[in-house]
N, C-alpha and C. Protein backbone atom coordinates (compact mmCIF):
# COMPACT_ATOMS: atom_id res chain seq x y z
N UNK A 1 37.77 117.94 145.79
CA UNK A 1 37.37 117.39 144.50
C UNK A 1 38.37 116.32 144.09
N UNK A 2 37.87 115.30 143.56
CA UNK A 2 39.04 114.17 143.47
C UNK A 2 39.00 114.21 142.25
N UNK A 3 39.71 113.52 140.95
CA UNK A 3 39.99 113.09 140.19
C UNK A 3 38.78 112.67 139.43
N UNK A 4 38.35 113.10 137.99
CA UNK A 4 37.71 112.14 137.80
C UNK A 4 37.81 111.76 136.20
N UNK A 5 37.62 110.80 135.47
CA UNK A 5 37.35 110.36 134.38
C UNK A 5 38.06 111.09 133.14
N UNK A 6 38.04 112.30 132.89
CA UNK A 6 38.15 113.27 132.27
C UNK A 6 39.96 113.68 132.40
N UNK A 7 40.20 114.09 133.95
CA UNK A 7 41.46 114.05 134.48
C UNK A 7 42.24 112.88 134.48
N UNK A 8 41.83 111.93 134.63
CA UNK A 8 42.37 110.05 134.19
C UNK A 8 43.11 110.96 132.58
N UNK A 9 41.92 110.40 131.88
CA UNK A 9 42.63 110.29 130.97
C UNK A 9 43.26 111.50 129.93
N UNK A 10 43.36 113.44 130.46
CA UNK A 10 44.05 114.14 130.28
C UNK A 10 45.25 113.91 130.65
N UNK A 11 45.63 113.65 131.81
CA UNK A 11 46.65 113.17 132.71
C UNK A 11 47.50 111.82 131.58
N UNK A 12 46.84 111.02 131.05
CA UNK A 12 47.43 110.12 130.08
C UNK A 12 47.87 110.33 128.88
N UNK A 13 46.97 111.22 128.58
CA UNK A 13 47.43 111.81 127.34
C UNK A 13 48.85 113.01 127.21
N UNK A 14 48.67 113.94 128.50
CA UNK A 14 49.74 114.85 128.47
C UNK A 14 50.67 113.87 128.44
N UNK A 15 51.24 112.67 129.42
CA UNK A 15 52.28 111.94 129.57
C UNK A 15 52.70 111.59 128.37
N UNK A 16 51.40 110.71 127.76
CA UNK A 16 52.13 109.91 126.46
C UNK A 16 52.36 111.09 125.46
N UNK A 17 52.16 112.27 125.49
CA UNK A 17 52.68 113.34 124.63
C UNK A 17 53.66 113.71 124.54
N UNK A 18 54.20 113.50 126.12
CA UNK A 18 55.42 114.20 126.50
C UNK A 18 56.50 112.99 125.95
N UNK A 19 56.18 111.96 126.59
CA UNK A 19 57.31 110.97 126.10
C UNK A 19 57.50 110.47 125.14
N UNK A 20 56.28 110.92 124.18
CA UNK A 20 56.57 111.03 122.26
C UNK A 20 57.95 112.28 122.21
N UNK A 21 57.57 113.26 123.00
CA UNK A 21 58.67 114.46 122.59
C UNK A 21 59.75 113.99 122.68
N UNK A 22 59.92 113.12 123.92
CA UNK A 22 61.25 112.79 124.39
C UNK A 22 61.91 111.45 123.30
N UNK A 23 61.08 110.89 122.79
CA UNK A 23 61.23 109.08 122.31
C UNK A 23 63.13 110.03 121.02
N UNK A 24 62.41 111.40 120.55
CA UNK A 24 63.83 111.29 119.61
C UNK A 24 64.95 112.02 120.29
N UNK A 25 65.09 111.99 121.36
CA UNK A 25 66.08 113.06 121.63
C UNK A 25 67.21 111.89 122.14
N UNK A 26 68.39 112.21 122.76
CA UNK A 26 69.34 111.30 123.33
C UNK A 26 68.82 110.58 124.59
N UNK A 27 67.99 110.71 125.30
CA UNK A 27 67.51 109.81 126.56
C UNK A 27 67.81 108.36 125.85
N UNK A 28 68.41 107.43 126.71
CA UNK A 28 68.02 106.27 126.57
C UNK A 28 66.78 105.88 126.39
N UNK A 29 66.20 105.12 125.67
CA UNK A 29 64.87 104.40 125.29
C UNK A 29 64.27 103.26 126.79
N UNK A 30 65.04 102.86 127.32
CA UNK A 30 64.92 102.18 128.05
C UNK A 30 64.97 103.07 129.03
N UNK A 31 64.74 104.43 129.83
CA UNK A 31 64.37 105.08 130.86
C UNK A 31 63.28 106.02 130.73
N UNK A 32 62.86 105.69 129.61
CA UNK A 32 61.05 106.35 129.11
C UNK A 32 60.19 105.86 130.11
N UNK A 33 59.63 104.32 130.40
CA UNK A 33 59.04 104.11 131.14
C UNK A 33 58.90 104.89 132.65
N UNK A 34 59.87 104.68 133.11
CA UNK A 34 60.99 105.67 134.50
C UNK A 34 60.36 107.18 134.17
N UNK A 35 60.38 107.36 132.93
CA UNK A 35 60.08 109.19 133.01
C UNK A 35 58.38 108.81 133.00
N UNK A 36 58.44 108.46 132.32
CA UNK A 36 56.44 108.19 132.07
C UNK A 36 55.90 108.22 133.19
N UNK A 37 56.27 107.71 134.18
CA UNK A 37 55.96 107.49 136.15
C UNK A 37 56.07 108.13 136.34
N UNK A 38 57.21 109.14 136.27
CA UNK A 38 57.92 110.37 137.15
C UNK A 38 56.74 111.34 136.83
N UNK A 39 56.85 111.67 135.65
CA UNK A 39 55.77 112.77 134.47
C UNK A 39 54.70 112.67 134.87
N UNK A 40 53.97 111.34 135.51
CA UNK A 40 52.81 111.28 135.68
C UNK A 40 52.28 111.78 136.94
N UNK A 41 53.19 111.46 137.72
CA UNK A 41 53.17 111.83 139.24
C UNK A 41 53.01 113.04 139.09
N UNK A 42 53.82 113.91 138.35
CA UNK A 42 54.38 115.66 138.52
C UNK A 42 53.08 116.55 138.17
N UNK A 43 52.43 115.85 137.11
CA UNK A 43 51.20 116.25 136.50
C UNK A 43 50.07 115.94 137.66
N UNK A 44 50.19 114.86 137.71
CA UNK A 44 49.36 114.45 138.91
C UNK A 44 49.53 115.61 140.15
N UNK A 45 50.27 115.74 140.71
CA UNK A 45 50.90 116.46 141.79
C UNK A 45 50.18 118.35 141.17
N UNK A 46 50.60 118.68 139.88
CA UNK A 46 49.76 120.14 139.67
C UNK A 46 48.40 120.36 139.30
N UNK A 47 47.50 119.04 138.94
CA UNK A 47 46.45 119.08 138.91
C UNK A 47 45.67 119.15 140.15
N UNK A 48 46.25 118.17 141.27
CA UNK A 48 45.73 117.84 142.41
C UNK A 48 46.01 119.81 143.09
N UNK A 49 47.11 120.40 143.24
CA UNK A 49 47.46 121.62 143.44
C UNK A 49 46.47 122.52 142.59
N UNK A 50 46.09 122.51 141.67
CA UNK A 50 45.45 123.51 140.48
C UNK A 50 43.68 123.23 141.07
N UNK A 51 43.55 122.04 141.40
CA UNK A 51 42.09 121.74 141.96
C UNK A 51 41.98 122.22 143.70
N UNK A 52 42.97 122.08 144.13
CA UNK A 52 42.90 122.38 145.23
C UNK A 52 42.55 120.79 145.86
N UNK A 53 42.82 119.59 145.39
CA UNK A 53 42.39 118.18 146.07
C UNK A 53 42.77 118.09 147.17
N UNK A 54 42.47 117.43 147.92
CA UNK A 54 42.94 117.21 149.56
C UNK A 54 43.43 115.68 149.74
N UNK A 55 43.27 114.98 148.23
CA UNK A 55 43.33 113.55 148.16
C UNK A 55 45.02 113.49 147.83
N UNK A 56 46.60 114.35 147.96
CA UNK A 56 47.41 114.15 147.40
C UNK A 56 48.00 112.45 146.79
N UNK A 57 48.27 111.72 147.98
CA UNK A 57 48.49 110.45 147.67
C UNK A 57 48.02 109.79 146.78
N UNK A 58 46.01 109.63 146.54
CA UNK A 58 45.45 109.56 146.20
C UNK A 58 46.09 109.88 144.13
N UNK A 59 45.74 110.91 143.97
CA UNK A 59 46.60 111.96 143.05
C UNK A 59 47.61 111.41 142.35
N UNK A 60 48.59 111.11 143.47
CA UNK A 60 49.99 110.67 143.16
C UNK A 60 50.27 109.08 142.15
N UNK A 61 49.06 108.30 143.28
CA UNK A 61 48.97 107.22 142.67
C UNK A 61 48.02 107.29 141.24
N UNK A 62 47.30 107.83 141.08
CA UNK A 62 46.13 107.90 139.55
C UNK A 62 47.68 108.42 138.78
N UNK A 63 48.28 109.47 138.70
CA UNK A 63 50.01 109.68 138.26
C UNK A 63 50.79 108.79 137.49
N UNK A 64 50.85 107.99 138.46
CA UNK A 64 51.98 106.73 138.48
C UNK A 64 51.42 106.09 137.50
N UNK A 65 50.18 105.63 137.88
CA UNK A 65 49.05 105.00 137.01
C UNK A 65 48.96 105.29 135.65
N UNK A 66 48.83 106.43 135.24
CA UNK A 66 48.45 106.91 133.94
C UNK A 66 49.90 106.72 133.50
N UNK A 67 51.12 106.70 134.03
CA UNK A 67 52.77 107.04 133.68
C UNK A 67 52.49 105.33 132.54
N UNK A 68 52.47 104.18 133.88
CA UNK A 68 52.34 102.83 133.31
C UNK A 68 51.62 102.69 132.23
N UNK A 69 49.98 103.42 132.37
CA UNK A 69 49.37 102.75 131.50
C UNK A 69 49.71 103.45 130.04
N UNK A 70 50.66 104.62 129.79
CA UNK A 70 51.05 105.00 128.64
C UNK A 70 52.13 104.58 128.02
N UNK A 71 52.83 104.49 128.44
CA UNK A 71 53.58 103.27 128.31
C UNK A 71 53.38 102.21 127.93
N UNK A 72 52.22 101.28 128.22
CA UNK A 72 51.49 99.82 128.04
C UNK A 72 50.87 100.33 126.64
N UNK A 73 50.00 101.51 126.76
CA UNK A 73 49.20 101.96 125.49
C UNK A 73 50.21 101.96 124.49
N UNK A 74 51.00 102.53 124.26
CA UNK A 74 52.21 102.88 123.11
C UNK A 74 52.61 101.35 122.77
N UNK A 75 53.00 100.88 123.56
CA UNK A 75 53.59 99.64 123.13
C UNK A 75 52.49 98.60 122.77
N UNK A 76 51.90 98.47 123.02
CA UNK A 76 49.92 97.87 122.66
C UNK A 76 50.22 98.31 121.03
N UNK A 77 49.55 99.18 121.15
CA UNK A 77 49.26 100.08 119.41
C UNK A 77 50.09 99.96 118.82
N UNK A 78 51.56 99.87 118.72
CA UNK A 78 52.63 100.09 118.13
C UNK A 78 53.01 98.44 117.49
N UNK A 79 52.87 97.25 118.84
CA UNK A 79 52.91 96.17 118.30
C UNK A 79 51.60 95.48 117.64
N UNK A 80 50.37 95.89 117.80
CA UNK A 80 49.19 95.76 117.23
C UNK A 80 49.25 96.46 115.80
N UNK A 81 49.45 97.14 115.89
CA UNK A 81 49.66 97.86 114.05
C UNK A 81 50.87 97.01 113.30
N UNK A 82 52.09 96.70 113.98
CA UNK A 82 52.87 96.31 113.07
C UNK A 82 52.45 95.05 112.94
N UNK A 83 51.82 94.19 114.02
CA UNK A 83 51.35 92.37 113.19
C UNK A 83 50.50 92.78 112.16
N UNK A 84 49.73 93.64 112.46
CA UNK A 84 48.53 93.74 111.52
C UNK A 84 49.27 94.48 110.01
N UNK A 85 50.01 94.72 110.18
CA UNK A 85 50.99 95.82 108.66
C UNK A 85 51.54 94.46 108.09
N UNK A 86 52.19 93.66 109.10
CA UNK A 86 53.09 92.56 108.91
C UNK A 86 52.30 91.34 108.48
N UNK A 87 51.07 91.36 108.81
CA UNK A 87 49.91 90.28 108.45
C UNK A 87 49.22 90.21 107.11
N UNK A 88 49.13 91.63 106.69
CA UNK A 88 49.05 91.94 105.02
C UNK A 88 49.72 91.70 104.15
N UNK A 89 51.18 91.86 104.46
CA UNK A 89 52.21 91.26 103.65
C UNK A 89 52.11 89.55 103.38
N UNK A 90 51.71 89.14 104.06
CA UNK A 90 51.70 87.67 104.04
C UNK A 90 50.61 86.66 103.60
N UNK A 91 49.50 87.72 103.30
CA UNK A 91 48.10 87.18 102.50
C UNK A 91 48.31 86.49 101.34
N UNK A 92 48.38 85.23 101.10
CA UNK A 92 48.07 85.28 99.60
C UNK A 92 49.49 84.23 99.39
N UNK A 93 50.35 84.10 100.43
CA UNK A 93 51.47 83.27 99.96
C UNK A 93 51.74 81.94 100.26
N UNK A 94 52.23 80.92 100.28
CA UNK A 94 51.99 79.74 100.52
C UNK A 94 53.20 79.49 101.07
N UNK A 95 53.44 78.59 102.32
CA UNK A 95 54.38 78.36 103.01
C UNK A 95 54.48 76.86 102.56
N UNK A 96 55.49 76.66 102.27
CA UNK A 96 56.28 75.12 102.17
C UNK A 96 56.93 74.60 103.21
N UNK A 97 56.97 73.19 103.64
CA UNK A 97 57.44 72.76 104.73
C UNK A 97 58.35 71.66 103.91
């Protein structure tokens, strides 16, 4: 049984959950990404084990995958909300040159 749709994006969600847990603790901020991969793989690696997949590599890489793309997601949303927070503030005022 391979991977499908459902497992994508559980697999993304546990990650970016996990590395919310981690974002306040002492880890450097700048080795989140690094764990987000790692995390993804590991998850990847007990789902593929828990299904019994025969696709490991396969697995490993959808992992890695979901590690990046939570990572990309967080930082997406995070800078998309603040232009848009930061874009309200600025309605209504007139810039002088």
């Amino acid at each position: 049984m391979t991977f499908n749709v459902d497992s994508n994006i559980a697999i993304l969600v546990i990650v970016w959950l996990i590395v919310q847990v981690l974002k306040p603790t002492k880890i450097n901020n700048h080795l989140l990404p690094l764990i987000a991969v790692i995390v993804g793989a590991l998850v990847a690696i007990g789902l593929s084990f828990y299904t019994k997949d025969t696709k490991l590599v396969q697995d490993i890489v959808l992992g890695v995958w979901a590690g990046f793309a939570s990572t990309g997601l967080n930082e997406t949303a995070t800078k998309s909300i603040t232009s848009i927070i930061d874009g309200f503030g600025k309605v209504g005022e007139k810039t002088t040159e």
